[in-house]
C-alpha atoms as a PDB file:
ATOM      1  CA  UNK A   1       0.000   0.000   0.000  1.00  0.00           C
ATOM      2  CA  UNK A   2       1.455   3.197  -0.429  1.00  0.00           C
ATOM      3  CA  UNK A   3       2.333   6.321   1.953  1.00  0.00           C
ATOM      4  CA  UNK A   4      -0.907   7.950   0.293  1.00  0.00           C
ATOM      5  CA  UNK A   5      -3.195   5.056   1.145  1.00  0.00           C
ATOM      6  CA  UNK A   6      -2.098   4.363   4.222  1.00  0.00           C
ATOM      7  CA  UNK A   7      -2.510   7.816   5.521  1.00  0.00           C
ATOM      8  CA  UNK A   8      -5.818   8.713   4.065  1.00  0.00           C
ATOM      9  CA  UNK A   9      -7.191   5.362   4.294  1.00  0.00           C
ATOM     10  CA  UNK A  10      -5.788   2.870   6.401  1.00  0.00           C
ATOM     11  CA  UNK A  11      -4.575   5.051   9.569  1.00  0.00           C
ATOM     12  CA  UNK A  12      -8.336   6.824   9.416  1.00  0.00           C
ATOM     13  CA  UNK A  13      -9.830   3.635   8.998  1.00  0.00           C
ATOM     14  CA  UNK A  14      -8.279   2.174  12.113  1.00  0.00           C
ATOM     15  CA  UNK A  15      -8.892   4.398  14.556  1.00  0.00           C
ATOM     16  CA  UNK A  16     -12.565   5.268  13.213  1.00  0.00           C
ATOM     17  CA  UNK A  17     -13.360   1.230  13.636  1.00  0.00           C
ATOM     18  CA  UNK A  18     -10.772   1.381  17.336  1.00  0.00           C
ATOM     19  CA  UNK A  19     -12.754   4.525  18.618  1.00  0.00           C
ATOM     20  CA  UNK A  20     -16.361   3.218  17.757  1.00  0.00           C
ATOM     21  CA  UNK A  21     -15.508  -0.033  19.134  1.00  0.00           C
ATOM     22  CA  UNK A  22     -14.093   1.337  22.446  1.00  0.00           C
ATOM     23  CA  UNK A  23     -17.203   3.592  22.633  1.00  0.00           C
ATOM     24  CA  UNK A  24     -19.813   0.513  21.691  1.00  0.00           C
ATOM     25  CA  UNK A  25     -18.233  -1.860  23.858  1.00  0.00           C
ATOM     26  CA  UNK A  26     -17.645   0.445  27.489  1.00  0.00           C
ATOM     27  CA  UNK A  27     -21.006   2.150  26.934  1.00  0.00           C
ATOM     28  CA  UNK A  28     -19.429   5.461  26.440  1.00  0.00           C
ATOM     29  CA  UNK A  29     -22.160   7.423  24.597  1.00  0.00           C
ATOM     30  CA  UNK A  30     -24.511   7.664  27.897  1.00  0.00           C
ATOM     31  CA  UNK A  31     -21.273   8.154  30.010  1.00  0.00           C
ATOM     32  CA  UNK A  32     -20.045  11.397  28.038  1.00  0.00           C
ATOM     33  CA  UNK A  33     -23.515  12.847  27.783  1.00  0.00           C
ATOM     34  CA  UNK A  34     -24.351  12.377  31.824  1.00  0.00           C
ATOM     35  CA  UNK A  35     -21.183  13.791  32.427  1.00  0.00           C
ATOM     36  CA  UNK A  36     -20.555  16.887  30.252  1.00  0.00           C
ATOM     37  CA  UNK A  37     -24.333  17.630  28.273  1.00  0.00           C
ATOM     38  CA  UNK A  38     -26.931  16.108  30.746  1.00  0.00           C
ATOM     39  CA  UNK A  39     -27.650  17.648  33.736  1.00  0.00           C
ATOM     40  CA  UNK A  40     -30.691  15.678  35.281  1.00  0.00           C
ATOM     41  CA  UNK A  41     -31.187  18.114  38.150  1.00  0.00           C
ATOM     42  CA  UNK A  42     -30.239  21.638  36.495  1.00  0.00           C
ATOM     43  CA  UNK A  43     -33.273  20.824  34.199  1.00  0.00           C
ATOM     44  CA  UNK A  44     -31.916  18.324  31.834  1.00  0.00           C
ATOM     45  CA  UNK A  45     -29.988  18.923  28.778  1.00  0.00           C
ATOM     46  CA  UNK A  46     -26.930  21.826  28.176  1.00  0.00           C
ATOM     47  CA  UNK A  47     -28.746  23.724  25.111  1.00  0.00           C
ATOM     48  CA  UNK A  48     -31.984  22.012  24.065  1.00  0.00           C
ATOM     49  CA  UNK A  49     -33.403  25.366  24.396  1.00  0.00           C
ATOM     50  CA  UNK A  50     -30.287  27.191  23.375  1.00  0.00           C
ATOM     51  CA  UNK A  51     -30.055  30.181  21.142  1.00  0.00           C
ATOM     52  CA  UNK A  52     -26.720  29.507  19.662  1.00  0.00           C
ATOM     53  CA  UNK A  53     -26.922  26.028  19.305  1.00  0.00           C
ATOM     54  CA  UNK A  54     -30.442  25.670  18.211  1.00  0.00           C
ATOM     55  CA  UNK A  55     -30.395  28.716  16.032  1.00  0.00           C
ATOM     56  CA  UNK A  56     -26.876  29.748  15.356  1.00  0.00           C
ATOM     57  CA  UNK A  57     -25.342  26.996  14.949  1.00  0.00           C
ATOM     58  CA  UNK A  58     -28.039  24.726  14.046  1.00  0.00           C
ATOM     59  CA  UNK A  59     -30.286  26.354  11.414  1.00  0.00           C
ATOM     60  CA  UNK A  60     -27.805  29.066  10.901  1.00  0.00           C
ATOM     61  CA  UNK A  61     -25.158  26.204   9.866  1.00  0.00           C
ATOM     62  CA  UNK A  62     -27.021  24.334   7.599  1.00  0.00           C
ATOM     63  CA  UNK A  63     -27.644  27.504   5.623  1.00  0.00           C
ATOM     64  CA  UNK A  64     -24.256  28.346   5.712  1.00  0.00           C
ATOM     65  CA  UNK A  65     -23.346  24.666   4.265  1.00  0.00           C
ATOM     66  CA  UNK A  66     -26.033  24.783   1.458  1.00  0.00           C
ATOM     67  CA  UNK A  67     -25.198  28.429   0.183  1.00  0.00           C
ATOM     68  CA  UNK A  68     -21.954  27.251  -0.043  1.00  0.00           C
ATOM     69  CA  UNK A  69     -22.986  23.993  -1.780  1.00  0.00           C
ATOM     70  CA  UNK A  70     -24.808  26.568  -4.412  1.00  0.00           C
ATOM     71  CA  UNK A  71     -22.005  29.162  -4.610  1.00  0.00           C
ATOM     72  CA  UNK A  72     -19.821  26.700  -5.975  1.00  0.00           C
ATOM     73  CA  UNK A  73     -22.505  24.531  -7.801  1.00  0.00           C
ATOM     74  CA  UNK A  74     -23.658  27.777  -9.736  1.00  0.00           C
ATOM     75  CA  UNK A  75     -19.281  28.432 -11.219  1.00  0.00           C
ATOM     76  CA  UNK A  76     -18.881  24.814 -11.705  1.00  0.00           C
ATOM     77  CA  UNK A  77     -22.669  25.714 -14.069  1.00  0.00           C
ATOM     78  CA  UNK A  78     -20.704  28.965 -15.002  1.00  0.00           C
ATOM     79  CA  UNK A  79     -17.199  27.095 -15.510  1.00  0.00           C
ATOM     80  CA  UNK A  80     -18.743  25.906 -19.002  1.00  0.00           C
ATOM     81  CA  UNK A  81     -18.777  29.677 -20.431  1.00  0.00           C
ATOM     82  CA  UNK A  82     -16.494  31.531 -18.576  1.00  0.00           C
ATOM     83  CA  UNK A  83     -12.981  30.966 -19.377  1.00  0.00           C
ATOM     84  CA  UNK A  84     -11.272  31.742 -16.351  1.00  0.00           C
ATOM     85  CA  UNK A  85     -13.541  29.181 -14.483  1.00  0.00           C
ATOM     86  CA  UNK A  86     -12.594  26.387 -16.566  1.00  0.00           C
ATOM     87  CA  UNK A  87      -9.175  25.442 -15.268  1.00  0.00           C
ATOM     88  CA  UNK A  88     -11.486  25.034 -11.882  1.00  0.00           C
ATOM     89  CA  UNK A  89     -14.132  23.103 -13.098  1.00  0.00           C
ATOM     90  CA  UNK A  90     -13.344  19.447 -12.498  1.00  0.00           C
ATOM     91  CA  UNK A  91     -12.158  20.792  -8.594  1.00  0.00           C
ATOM     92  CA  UNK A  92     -15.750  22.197  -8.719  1.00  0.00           C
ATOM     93  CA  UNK A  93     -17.645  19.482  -9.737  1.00  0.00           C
ATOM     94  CA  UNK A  94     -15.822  17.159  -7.205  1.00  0.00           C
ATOM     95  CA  UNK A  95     -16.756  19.394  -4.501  1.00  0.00           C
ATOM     96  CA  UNK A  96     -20.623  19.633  -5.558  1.00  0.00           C
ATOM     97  CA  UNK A  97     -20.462  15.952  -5.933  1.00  0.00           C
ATOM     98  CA  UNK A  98     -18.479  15.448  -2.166  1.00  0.00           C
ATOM     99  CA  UNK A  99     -20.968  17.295  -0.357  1.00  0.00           C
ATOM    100  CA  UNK A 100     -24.667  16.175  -2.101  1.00  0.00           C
ATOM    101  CA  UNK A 101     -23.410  12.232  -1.483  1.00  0.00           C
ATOM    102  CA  UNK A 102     -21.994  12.992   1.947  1.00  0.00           C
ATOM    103  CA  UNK A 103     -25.857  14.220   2.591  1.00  0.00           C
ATOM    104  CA  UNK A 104     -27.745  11.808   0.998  1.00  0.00           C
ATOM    105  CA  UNK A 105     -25.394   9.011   1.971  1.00  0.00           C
ATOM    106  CA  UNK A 106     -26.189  10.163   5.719  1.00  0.00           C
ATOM    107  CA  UNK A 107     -29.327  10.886   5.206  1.00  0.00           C
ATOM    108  CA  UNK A 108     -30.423   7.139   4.034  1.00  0.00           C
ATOM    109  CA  UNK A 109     -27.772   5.791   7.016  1.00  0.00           C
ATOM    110  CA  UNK A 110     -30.454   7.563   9.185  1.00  0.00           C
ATOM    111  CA  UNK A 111     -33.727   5.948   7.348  1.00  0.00           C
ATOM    112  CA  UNK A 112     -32.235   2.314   8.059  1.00  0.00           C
ATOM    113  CA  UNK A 113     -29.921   2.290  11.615  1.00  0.00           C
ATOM    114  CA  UNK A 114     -32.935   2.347  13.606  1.00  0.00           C
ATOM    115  CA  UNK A 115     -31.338   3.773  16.342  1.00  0.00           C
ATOM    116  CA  UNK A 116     -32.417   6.589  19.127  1.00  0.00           C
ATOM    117  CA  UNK A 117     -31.293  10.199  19.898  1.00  0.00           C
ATOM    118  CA  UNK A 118     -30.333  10.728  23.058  1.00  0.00           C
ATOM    119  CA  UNK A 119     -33.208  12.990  24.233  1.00  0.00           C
ATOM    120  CA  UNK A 120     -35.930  10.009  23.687  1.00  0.00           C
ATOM    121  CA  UNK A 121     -33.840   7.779  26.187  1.00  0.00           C
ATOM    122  CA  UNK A 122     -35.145   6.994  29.443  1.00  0.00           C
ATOM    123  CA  UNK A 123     -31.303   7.859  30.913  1.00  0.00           C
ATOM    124  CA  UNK A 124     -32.214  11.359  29.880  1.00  0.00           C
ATOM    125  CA  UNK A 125     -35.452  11.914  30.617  1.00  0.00           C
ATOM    126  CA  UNK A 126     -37.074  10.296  27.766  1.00  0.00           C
ATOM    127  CA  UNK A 127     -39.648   7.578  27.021  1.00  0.00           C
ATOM    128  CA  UNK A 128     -37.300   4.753  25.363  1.00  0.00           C
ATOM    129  CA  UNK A 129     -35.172   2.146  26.752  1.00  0.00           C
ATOM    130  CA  UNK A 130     -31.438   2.444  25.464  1.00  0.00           C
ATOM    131  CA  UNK A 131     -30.540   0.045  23.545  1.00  0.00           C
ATOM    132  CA  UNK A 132     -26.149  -0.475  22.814  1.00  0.00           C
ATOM    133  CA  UNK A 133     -24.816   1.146  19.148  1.00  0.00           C
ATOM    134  CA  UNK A 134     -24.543  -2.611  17.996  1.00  0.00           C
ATOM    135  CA  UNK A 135     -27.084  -4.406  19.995  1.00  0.00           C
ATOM    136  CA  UNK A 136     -30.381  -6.115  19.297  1.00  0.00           C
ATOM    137  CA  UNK A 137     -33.059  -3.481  18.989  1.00  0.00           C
ATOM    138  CA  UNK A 138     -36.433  -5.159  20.126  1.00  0.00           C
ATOM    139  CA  UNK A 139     -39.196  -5.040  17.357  1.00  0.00           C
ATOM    140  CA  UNK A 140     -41.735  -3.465  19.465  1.00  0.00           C
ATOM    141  CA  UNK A 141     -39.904  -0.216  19.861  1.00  0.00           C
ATOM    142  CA  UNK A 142     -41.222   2.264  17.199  1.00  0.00           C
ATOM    143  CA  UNK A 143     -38.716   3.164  14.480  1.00  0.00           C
ATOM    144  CA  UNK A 144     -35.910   5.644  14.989  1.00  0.00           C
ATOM    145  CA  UNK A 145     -33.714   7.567  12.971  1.00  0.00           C
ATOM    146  CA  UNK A 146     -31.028   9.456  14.062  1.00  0.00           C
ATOM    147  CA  UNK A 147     -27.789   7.618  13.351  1.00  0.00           C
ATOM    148  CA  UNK A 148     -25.520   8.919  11.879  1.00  0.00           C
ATOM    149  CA  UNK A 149     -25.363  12.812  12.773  1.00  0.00           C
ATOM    150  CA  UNK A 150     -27.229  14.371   9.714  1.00  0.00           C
ATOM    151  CA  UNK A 151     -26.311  18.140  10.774  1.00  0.00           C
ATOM    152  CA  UNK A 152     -22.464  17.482  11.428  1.00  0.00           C
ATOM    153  CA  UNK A 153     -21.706  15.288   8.692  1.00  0.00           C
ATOM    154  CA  UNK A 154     -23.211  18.429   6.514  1.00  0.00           C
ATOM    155  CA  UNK A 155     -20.252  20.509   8.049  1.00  0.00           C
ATOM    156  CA  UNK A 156     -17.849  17.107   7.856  1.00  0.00           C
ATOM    157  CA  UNK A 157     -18.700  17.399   4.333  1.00  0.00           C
ATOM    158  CA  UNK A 158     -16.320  20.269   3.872  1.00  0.00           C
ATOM    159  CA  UNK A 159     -13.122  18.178   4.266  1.00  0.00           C
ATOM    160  CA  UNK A 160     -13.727  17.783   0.561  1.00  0.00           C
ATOM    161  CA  UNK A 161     -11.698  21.041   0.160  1.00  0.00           C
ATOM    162  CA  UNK A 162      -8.763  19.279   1.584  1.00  0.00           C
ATOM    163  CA  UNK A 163      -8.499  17.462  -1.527  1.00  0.00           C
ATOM    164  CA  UNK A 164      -9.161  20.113  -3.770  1.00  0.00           C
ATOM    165  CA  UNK A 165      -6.807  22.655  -2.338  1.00  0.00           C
ATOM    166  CA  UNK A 166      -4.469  19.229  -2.320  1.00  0.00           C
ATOM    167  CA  UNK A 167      -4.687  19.567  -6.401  1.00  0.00           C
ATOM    168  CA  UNK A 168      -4.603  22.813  -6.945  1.00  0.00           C
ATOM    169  CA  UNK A 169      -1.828  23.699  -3.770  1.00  0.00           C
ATOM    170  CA  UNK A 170      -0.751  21.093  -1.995  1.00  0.00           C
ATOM    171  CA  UNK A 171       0.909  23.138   0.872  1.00  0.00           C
ATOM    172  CA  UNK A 172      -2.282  24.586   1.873  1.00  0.00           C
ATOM    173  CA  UNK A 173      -4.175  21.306   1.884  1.00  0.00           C
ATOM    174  CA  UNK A 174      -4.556  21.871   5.565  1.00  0.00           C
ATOM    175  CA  UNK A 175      -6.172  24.720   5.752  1.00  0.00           C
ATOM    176  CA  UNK A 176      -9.093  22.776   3.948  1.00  0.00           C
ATOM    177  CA  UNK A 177      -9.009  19.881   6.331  1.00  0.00           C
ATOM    178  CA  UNK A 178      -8.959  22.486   8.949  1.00  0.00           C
ATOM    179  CA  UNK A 179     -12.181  23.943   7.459  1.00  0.00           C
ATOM    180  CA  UNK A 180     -14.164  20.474   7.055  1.00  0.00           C
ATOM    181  CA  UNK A 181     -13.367  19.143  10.588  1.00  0.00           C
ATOM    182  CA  UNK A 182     -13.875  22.811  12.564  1.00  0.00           C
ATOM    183  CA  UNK A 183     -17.258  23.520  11.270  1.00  0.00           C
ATOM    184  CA  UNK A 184     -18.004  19.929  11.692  1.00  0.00           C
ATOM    185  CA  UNK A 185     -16.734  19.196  15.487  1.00  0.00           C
ATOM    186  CA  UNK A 186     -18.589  22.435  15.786  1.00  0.00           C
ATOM    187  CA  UNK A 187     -22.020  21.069  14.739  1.00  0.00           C
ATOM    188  CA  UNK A 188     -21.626  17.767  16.462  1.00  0.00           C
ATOM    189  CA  UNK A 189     -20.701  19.652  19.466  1.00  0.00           C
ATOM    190  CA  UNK A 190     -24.096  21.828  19.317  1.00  0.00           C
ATOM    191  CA  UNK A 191     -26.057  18.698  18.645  1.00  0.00           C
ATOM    192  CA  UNK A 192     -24.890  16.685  21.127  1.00  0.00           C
ATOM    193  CA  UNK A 193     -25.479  19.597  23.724  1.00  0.00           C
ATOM    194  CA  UNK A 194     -29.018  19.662  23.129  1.00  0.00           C
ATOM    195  CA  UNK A 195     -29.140  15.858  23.618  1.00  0.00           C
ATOM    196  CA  UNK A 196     -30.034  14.991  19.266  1.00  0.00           C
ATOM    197  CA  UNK A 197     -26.854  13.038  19.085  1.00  0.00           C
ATOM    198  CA  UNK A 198     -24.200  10.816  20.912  1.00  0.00           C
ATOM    199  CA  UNK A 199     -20.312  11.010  20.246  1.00  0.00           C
ATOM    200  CA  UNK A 200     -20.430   7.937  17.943  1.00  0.00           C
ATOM    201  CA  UNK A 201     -23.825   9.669  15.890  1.00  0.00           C
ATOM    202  CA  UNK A 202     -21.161  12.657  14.464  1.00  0.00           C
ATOM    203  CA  UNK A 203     -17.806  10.265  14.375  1.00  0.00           C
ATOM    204  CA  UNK A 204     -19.502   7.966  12.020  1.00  0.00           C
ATOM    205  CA  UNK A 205     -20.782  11.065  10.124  1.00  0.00           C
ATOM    206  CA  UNK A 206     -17.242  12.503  10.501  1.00  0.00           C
ATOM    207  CA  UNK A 207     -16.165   8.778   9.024  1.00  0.00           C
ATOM    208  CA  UNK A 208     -18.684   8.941   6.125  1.00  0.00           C
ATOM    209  CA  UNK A 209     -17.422  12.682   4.891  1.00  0.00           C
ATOM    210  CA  UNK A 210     -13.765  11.494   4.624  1.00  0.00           C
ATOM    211  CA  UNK A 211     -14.309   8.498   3.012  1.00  0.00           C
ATOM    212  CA  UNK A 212     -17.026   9.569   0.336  1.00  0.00           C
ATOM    213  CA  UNK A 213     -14.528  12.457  -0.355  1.00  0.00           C
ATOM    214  CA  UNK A 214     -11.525  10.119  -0.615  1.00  0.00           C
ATOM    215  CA  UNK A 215     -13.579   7.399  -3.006  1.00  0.00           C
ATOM    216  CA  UNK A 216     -14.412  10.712  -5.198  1.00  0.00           C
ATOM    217  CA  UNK A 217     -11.151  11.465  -5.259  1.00  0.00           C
ATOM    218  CA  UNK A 218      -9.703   8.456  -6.499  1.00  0.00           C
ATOM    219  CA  UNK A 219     -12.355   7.974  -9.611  1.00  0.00           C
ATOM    220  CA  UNK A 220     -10.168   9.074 -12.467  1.00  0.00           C
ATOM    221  CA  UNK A 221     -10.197  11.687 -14.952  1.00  0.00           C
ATOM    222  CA  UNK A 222     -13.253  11.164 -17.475  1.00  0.00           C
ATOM    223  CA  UNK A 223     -12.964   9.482 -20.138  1.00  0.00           C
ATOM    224  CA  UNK A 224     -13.263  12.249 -22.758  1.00  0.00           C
ATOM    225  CA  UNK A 225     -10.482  14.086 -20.819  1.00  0.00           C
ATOM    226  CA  UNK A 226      -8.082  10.998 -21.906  1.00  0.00           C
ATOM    227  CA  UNK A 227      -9.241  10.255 -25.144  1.00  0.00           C
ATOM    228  CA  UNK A 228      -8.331  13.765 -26.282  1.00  0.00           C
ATOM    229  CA  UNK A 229      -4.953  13.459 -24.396  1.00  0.00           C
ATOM    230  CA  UNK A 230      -4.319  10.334 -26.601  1.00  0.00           C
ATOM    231  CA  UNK A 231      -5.273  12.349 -29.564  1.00  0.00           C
ATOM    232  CA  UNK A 232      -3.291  15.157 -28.695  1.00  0.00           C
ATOM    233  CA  UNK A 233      -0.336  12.777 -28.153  1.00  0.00           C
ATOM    234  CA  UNK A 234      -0.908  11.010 -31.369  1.00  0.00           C
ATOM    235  CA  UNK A 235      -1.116  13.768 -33.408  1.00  0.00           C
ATOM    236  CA  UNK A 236       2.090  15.361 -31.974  1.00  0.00           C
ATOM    237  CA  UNK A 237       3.350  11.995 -32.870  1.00  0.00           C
ATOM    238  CA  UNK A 238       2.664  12.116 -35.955  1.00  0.00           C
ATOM    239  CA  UNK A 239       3.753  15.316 -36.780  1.00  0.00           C
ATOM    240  CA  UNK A 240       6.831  14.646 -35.450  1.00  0.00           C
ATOM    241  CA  UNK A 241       7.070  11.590 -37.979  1.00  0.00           C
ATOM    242  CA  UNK A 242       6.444  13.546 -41.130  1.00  0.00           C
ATOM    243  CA  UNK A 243       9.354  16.610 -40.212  1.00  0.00           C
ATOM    244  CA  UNK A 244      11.846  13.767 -39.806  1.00  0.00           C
ATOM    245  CA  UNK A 245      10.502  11.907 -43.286  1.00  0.00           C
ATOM    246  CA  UNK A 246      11.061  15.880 -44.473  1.00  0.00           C
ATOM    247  CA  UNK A 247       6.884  16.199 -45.772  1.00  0.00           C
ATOM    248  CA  UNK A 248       4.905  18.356 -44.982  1.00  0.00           C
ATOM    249  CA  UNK A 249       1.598  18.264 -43.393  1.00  0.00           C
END
């Protein structure tokens, strides 16, 4: 495997599968929302009524995620007529792409993982029994849906721009990983505050952003793109034949 595989794919792969295994297996969901967003006898949870979770953070976020999503949607759209968009347009489309199957890739994890947020649990005040990330959920409980974290994996999503800045300036590759895990740590952190998600909900999501943008990123260049390499290559070829048989073209 090489150094690229092994640290975008390997190395995040083990300790996504180490940490959701450690938290499965001790229970440590419930633990780290009694002991940092759940306060039973203050009135429950840290910001389920919060303005800057529910509001800022929450609705104000996701806006902030889809204008973005449509900023750079509508100059990949303009890339095709405007020159000096062109050059960008294959980093464009890869973004667009990143972030709509990030969404809907969480979005129909959530339809199927029948599994509980944390305010419905009876540990928090709620009206359901918890049931363990990986355990047996009885058939008589009602149907949930709220793994993985839908909101965070929308800021998550962003980590695309790691690999895009990686193409177009390596040296500040960073600065869009920076980007994609800030506004998503950020999100998960307001969500799990007001009790709609445990710690494994947004590292899954977390999971699912990197991954989706690292498959994208490996698909190759389409297939047009080549051909008219290999035509460009052949006709150089060619010419090059002809001035050294002295005809002309």
């Amino acid at each position: 495997m090489s150094p690229f595989w092994r640290a975008h794919l390997l190395w995040p792969l083990a300790a996504y599968l180490a940490a959701m295994g450690l938290l499965a297996g001790m229970h440590l969901d419930v633990a780290i929302a009694q002991r940092w967003f759940f306060d039973a006898a203050g009135g429950g949870w840290l910001a389920r009524g919060a303005f800057w979770a529910g509001d800022l953070v929450h609705t104000g976020g996701g806006l902030l995620v889809r204008a973005i999503g449509l900023v750079a949607l509508a100059a990949w759209l303009a890339s095709w007529r405007v020159a000096r968009l062109a050059p960008y347009r294959r980093a464009l489309g890869y973004f667009v792409l990143a972030l709509a199957v990030t969404n809907g890739l969480t979005g129909l994890l959530k339809r199927i993982t029948n599994i509980d947020c944390p305010w419905d649990l009876e540990p928090f005040g709620g009206r359901f029994p918890y049931v363990g990330l990986f355990a047996d959920r009885p058939d008589a409980l009602r149907h949930a849906a709220c793994f993985p974290g839908a909101h965070s994996a929308s800021g998550f999503a962003l980590v695309a721009l790691y690999f895009v800045l990686r193409d177009l300036d390596r040296g500040r590759a960073w600065i869009g990983l920076a980007v994609g895990l800030g506004l998503g740590t950020l999100f998960a952190f307001a969500q799990e505050a007001r009790g709609a998600h445990f710690l494994s909900h947004d590292l899954t999501s977390a999971a699912i952003a990197w991954f989706t943008s690292l498959a994208l990123h490996a698909l190759p260049p389409d297939r047009g793109r080549n051909l008219n390499a290999t035509r460009g290559r052949g006709n150089s070829a060619s010419a090059a034949r002809r001035m050294r048989g002295g005809t002309s073209p």
